[in-house]
Protein backbone atom coordinates (compact mmCIF):
# COMPACT_ATOMS: atom_id res chain seq x y z
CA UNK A 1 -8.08 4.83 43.59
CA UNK A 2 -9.82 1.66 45.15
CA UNK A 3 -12.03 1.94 42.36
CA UNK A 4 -10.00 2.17 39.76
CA UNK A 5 -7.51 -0.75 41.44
CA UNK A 6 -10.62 -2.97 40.89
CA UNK A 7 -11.18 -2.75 37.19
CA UNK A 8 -7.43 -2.48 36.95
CA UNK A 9 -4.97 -4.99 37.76
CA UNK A 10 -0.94 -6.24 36.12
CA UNK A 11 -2.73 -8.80 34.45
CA UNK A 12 -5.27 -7.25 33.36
CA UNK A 13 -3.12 -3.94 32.10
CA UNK A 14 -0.22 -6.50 30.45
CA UNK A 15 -2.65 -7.80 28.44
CA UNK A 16 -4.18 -4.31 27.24
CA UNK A 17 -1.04 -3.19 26.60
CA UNK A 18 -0.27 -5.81 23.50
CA UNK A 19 -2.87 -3.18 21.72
CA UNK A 20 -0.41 -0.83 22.69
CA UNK A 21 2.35 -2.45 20.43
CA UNK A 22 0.31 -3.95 17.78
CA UNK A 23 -1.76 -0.86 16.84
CA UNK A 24 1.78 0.74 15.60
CA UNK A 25 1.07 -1.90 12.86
CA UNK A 26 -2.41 -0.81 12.44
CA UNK A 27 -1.51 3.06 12.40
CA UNK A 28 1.90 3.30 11.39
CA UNK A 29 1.82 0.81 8.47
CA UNK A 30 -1.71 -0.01 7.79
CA UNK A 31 -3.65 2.77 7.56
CA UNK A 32 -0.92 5.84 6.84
CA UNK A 33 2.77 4.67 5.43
CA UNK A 34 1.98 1.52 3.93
CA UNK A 35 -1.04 2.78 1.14
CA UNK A 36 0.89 5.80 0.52
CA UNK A 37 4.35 4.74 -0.07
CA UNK A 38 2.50 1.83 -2.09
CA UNK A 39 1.13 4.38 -4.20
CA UNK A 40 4.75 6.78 -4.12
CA UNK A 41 6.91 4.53 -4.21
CA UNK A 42 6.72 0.69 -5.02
CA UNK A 43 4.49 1.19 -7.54
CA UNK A 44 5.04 4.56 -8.64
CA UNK A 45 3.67 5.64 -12.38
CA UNK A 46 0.64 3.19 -11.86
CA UNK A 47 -2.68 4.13 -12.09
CA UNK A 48 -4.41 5.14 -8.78
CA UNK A 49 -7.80 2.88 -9.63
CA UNK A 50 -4.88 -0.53 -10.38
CA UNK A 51 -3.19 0.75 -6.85
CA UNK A 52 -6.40 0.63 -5.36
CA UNK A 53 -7.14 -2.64 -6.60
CA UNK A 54 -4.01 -4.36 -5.59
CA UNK A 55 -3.97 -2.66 -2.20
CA UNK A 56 -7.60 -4.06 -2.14
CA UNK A 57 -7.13 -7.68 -2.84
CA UNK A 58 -3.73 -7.80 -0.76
CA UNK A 59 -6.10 -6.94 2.05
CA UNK A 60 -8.88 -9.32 0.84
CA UNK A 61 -6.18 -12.18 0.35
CA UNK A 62 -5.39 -11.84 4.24
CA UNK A 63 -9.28 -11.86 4.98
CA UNK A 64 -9.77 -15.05 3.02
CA UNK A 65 -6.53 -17.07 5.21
CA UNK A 66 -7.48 -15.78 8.42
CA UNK A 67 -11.37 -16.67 7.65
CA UNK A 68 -10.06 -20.04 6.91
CA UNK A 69 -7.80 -20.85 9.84
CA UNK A 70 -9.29 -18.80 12.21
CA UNK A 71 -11.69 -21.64 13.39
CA UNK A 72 -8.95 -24.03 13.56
CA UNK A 73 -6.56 -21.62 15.58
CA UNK A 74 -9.68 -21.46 18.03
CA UNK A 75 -9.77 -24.83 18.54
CA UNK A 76 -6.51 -25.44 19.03
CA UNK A 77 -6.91 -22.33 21.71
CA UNK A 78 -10.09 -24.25 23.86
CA UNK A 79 -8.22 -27.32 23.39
CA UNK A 80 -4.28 -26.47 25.03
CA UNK A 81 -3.20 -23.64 27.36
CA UNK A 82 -0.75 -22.74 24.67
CA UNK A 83 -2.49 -19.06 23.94
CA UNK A 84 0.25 -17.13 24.79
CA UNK A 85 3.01 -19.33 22.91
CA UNK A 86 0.62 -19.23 19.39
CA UNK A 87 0.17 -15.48 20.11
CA UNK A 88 3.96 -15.32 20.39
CA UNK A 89 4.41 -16.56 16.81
CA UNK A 90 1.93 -14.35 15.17
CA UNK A 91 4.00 -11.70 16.69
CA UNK A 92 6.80 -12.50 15.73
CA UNK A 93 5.62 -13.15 12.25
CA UNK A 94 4.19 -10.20 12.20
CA UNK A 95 7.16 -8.04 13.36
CA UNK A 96 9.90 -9.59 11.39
CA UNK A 97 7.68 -9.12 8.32
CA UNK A 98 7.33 -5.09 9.06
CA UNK A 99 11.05 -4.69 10.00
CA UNK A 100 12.24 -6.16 6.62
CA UNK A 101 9.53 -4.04 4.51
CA UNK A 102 12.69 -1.58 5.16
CA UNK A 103 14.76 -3.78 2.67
CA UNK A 104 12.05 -3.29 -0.40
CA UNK A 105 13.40 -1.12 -3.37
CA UNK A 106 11.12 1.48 -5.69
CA UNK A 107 9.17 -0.36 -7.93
CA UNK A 108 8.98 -3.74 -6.25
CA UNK A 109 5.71 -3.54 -5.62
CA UNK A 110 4.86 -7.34 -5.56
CA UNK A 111 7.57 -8.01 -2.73
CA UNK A 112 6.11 -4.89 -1.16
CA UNK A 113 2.70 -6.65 -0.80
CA UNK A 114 3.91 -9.95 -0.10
CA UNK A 115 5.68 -9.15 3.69
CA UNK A 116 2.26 -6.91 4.11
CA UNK A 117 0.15 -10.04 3.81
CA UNK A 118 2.38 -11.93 6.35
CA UNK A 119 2.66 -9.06 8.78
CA UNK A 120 -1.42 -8.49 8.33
CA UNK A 121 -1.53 -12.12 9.24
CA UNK A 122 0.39 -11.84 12.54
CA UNK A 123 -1.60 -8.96 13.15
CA UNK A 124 -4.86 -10.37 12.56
CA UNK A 125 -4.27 -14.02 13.81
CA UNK A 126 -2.21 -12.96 16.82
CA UNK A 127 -5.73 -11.25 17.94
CA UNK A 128 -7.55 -14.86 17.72
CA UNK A 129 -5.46 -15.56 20.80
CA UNK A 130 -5.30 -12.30 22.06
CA UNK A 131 -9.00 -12.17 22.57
CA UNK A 132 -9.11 -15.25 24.18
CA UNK A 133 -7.23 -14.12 26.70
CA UNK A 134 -9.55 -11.61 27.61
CA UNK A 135 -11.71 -14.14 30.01
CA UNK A 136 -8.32 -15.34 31.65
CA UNK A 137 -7.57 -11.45 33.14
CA UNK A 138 -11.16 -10.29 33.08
CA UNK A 139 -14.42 -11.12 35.24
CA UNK A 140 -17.56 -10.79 33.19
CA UNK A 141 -18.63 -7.51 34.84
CA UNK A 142 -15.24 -6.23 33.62
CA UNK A 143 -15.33 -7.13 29.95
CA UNK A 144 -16.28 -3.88 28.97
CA UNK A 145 -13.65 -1.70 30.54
CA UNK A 146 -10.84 -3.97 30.66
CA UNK A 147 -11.90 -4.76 26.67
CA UNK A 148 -11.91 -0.66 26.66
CA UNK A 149 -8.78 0.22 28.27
CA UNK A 150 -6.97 -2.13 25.34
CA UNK A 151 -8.48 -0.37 22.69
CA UNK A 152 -7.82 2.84 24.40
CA UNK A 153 -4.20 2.19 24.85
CA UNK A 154 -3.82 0.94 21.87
CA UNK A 155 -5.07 4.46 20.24
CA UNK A 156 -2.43 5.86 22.31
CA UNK A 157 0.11 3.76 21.98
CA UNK A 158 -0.40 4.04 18.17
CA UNK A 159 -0.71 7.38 17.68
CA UNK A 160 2.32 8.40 19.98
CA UNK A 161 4.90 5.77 17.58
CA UNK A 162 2.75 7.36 14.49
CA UNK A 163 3.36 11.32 15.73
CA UNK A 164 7.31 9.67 15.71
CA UNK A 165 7.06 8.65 12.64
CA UNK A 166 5.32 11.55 10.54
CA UNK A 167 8.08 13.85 12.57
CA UNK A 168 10.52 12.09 11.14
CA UNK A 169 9.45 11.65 7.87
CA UNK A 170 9.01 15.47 7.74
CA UNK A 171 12.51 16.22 8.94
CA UNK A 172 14.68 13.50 8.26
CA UNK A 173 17.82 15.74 8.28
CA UNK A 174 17.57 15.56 11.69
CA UNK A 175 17.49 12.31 12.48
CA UNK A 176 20.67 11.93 10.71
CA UNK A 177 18.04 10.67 7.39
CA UNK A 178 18.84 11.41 3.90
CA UNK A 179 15.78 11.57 2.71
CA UNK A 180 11.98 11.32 3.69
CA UNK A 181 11.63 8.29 1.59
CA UNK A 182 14.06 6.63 4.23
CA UNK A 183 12.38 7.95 6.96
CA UNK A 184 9.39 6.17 5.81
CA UNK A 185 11.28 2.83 5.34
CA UNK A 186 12.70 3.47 8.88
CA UNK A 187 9.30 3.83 10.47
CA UNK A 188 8.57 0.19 9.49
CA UNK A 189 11.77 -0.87 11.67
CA UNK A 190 10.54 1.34 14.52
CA UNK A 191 7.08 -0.55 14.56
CA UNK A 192 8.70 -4.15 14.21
CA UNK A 193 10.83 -3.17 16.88
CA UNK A 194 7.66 -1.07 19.46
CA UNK A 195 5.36 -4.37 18.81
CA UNK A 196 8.19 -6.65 19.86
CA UNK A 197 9.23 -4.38 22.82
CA UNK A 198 5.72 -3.75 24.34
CA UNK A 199 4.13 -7.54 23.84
CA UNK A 200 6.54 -8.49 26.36
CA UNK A 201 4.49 -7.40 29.82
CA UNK A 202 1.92 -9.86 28.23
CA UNK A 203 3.86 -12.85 28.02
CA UNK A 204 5.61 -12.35 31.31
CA UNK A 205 2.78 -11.56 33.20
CA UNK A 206 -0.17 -13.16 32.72
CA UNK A 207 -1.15 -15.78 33.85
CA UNK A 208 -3.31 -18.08 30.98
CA UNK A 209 -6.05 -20.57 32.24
CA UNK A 210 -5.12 -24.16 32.04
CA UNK A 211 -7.33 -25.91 30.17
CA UNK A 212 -7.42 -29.86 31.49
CA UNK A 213 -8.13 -31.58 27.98
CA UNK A 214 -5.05 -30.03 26.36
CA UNK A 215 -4.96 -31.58 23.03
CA UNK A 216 -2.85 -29.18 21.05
CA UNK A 217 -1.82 -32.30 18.75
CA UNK A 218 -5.09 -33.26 17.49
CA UNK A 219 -4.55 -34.33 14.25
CA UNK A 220 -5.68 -31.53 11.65
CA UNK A 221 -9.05 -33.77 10.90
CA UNK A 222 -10.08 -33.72 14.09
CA UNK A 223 -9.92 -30.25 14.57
CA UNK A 224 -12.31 -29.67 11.80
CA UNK A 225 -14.06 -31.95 12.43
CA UNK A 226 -14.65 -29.86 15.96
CA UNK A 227 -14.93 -26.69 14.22
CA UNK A 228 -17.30 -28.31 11.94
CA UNK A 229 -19.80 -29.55 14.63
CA UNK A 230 -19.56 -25.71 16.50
CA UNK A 231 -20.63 -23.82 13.23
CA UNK A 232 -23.55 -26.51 13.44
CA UNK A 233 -23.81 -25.63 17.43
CA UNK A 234 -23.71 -22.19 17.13
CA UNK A 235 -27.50 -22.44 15.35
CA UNK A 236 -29.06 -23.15 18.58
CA UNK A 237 -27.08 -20.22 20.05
CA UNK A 238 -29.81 -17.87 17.93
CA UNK A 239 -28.78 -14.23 19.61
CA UNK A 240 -24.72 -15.35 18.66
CA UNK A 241 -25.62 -16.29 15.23
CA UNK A 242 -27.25 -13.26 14.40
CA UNK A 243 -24.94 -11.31 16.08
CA UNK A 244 -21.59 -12.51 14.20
CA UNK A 245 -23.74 -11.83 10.79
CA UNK A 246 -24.58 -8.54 11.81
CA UNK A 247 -20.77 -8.02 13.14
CA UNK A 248 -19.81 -9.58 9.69
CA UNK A 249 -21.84 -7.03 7.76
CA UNK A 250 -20.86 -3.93 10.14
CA UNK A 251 -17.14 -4.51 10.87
CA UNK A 252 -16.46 -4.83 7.02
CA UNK A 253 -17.45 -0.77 6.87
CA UNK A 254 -15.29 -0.42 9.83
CA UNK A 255 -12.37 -2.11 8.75
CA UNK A 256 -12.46 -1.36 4.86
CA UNK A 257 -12.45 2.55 5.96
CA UNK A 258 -9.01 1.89 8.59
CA UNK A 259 -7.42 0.20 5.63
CA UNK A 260 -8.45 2.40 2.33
CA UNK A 261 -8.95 5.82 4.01
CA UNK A 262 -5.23 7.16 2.70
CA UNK A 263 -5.74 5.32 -0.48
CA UNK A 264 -9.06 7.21 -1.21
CA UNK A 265 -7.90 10.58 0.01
CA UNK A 266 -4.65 9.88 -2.50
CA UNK A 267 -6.66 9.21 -5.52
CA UNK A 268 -8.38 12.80 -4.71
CA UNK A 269 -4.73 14.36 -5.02
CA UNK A 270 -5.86 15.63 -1.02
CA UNK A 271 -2.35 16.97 0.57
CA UNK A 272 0.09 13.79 1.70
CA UNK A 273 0.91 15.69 4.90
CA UNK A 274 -2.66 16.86 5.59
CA UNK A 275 -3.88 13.18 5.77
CA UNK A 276 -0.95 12.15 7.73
CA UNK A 277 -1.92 14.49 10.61
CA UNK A 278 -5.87 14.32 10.09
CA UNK A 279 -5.04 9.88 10.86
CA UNK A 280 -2.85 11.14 13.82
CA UNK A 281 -5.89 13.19 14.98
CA UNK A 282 -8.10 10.12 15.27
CA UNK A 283 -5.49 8.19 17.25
CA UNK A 284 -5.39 10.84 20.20
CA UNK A 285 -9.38 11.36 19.97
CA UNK A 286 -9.65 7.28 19.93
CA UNK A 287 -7.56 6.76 22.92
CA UNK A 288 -9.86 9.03 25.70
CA UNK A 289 -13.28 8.23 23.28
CA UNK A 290 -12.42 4.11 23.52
CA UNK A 291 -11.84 4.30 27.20
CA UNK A 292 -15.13 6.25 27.84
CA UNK A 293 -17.35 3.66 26.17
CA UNK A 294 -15.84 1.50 28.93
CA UNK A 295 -16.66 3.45 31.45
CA UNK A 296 -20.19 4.66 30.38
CA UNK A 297 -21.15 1.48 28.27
CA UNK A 298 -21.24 -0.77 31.74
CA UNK A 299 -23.05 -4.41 31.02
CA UNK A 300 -24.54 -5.57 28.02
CA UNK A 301 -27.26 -3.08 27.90
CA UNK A 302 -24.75 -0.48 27.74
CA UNK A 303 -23.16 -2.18 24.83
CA UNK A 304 -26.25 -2.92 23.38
CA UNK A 305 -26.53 0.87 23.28
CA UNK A 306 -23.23 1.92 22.51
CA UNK A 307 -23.03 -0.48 19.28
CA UNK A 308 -26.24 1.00 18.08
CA UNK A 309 -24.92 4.74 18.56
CA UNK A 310 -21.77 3.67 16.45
CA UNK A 311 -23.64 2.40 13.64
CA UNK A 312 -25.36 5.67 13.24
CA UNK A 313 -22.13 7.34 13.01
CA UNK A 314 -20.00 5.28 11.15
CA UNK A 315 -23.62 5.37 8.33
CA UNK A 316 -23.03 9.40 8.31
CA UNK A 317 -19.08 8.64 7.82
CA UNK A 318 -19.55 6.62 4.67
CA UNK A 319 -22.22 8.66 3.16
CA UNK A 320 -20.75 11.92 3.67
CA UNK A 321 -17.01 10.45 3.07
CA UNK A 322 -17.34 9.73 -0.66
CA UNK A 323 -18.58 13.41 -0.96
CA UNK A 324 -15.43 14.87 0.37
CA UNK A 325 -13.31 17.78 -0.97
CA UNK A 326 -11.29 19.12 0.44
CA UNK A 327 -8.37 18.31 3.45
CA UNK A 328 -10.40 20.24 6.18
CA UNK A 329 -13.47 17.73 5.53
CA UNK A 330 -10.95 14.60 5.50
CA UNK A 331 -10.21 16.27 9.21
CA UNK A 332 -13.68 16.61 10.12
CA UNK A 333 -14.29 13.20 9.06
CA UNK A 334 -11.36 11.80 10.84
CA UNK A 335 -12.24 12.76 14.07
CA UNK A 336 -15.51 11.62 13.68
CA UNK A 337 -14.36 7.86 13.44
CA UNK A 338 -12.05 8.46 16.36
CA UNK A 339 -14.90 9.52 18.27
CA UNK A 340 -16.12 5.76 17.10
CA UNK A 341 -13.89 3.51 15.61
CA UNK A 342 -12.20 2.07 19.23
CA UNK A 343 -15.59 2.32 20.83
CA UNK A 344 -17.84 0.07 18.22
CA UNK A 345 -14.39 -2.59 18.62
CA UNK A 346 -14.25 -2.76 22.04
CA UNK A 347 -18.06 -2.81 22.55
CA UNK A 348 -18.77 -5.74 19.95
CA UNK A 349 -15.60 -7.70 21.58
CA UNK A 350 -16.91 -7.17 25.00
CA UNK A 351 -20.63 -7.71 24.13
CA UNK A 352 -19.82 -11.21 22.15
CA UNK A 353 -17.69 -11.95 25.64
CA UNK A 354 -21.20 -11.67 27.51
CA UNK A 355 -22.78 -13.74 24.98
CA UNK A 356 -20.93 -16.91 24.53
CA UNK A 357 -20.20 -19.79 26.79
CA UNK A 358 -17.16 -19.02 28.53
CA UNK A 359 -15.47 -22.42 28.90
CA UNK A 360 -15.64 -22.57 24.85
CA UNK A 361 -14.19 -18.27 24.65
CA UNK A 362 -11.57 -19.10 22.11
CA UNK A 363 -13.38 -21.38 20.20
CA UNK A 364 -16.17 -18.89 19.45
CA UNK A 365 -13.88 -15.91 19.45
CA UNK A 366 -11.95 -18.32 16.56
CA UNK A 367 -15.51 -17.77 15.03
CA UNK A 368 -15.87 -14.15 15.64
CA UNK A 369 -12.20 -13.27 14.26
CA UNK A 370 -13.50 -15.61 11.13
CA UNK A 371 -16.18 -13.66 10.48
CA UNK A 372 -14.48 -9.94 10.84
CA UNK A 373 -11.87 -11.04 8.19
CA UNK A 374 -14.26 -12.75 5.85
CA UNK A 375 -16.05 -9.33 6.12
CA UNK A 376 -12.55 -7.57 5.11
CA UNK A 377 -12.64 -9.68 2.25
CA UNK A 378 -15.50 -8.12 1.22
CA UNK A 379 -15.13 -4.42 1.33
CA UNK A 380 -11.57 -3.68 -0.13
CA UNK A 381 -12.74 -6.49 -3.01
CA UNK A 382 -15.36 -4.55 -3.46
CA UNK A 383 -14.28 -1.07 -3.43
CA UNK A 384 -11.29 -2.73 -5.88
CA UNK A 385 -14.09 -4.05 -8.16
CA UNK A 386 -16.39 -1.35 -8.40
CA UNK A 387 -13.62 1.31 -9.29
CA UNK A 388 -12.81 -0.84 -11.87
CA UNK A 389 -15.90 -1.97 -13.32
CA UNK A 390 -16.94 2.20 -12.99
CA UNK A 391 -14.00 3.11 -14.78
CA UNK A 392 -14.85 0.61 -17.76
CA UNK A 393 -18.04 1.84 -17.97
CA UNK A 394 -16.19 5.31 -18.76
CA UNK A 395 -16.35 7.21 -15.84
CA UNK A 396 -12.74 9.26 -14.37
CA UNK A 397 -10.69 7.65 -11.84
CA UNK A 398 -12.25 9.82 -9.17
CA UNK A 399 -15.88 9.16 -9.79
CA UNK A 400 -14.84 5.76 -9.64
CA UNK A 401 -13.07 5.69 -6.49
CA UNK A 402 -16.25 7.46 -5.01
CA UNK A 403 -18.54 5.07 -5.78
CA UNK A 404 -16.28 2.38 -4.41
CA UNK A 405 -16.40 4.36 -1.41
CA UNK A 406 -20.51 4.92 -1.70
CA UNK A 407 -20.95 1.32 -1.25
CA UNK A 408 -19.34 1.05 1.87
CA UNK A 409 -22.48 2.21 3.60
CA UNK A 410 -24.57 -0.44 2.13
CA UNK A 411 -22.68 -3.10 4.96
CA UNK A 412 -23.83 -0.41 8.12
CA UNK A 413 -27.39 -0.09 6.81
CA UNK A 414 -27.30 -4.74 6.47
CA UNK A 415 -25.46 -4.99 9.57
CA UNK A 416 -27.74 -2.41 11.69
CA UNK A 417 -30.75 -4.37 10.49
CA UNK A 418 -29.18 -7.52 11.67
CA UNK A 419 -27.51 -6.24 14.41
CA UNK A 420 -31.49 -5.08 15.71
CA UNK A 421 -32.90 -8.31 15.14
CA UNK A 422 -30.31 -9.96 17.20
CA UNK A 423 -30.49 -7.83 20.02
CA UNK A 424 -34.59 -8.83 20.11
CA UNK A 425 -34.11 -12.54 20.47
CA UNK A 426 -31.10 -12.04 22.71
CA UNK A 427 -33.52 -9.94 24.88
CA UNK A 428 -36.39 -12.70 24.55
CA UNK A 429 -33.96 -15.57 25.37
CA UNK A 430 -32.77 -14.20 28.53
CA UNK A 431 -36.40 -13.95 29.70
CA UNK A 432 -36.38 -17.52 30.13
């Protein structure tokens, strides 16, 4: 108990639990009931290679916005101890933009898209400042777990509000629902409502490190200007640079998989329900697997190690995922990545914490979040673009989607190659 009391502490557990309420987003609406009641419902009758595509560049549109402002939202983090209150307005903007996808009638697919991008946003800008705060309730030699037990939680957190939701969706009579097609709409409240409701231990309890030069009010300039001269700093940090490329090349695999998987499985005609469950499956398998790469994966080596391990996997997972069938491979393949997928997020995260200067954490980790979306930018662009170009070339809307798929691995084979190299002159540099 002693033990565990000293990876484990209320600040330290408030913040992990904000992965708790914003992975609902990430599960509930992301990865399951957003890409298939795009595809069902708001644009219903259309093509599954144009859904694709528009699912695709909604998600590449939010990659190119956070890439550009994530920089400037780190600066603004070094430079004010005002973490917590930015953090609360990409939740809230996040929240309120889930809740009202409730209000969005069949067919109105462009609204439909619209309050995804702004709810991604929250999402994915609220974790700028979320990571930050990971060196305010962390020591060092706790990165890994405490960076761990977030992802863990928020596998479970996730998949409990997702089990909710698919129960409901399949038996909406009783719930007092008139149809599953409500259900679904209702499941986007629930989620506004569970990230709301669990971000609250987080901003009541801990604590955020003052930072003395507070200048939130910087004019914009200036701030650029400061983000300017760290992308021009960050050269002489040689094992960071190469890391964020090879994070850039390997988290765009990662990511464009969370956020196409139900989309691809859809265009194979693969059974709605069986998907539903196979993505519940990797939430309950992500929750213990996440928390074990904490525990196992202690120091940088560890996550040296881990990462590598990952990369293997999530190779196979590409490769063999644009061969799939049938729903009991989509199952096998599912838990796979849940084996993976919280393990090669909490082990970059914590790994990048060892590796930058820690007075500068949300400056760099403005960087890091840049790069991860840029990636995201690339994959569902891509897998949007080849299907198309495929299909004009004259092959069927399934060979096309495959391919899309295919290419996926070609960012894990780049970013392993990267990743290696940057691990050798991380390895030389702390010789000296």
């Amino acid at each position: 108990m002693n033990k565990i009391k000293r990876y484990i502490n209320r600040e330290s557990l408030s913040w992990a639990l904000y992965d708790w309420a914003n992975s609902a987003f990430a599960t509930t609406v992301m990865a399951v009931f957003f890409p298939l009641f795009f595809n069902d419902y708001w644009s219903k009758g259309v093509d599954t290679v144009d859904t694709t595509a528009r699912l695709g560049f909604a998600n590449s549109a939010v990659g190119v916005l956070i890439m550009f402002s994530a920089p400037i939202l780190g600066f603004i983090s070094d430079n004010s101890s005002l973490k917590k209150r930015f953090l609360l307005i990409m939740t809230l903007l996040g929240s309120l933009s889930t809740f009202f996808l409730f209000f969005v009638g069949q067919g109105v697919w462009l609204v439909a898209l619209i309050l995804y991008i702004l709810a991604a946003i929250g999402f994915s800008g609220g974790n700028i400042f979320y990571d930050a705060l990971l060196t305010s309730v962390a020591n060092k030699n706790r990165y890994n777990f405490v960076s761990s037990l977030g992802y863990s939680l928020g596998y479970l957190g996730g998949g409990i509000l997702l089990a909710l939701n698919i129960f409901m969706s399949l038996n909406p009579g009783k719930f007092g629902i008139e149809s599953s097609a409500y259900a679904v709409r209702y499941s986007f409240i629930t989620v506004g409502l569970w990230w709301l409701l669990f971000s609250i231990p987080l901003f009541s309890l801990v604590i955020e490190k003052k930072n003395k030069r507070n200048r939130v009010f910087d004019s914009f300039k200036q701030s650029f200007t400061s983000v300017l001269k760290t992308f021009k700093e960050i050269k002489n940090y040689k094992p960071i640079l190469y890391f964020l490329i090879a994070y850039w090349l390997y988290i765009d695999g990662v990511d464009t998989i969370v956020r196409m998987a139900m989309d691809f499985g859809i265009s194979l005609d693969l059974q709605r329900d069986s998907m539903i469950k196979a993505f519940l499956l990797t939430q309950f398998i992500g929750f213990p697997a996440a928390l074990l790469f904490g525990v196992f994966a202690k120091g940088k080596k560890g996550a040296r190690n881990g990462i590598y391990l990952t990369l293997v996997i999530y190779l196979t997972v590409s490769i063999f995922g644009a061969l799939l069938d049938t729903e009991t491979e989509f199952f096998i393949l599912a838990g796979v990545i849940g084996l993976v997928q919280g393990g090669i997020q909490a082990l970059s995260r914590s790994y990048f914490a060892e590796i930058i200067p820690k007075e500068r954490a949300g400056e760099f980790f403005g960087f890091y979040n840049m790069i991860g979306k840029f990636a995201v930018v690339l994959g569902p662009l891509l897998i949007g673009t080849t299907g198309l170009m495929l299909r004009k070339f004259g092959f069927n809307s399934e060979m096309a989607t495959r391919g899309g798929i295919f290419s996926v691995s070609l960012f894990f084979i780049a970013g392993g190659i990267m990743y290696h190299h940057a691990v050798r002159v991380e390895k030389r540099d702390s010789q000296y």
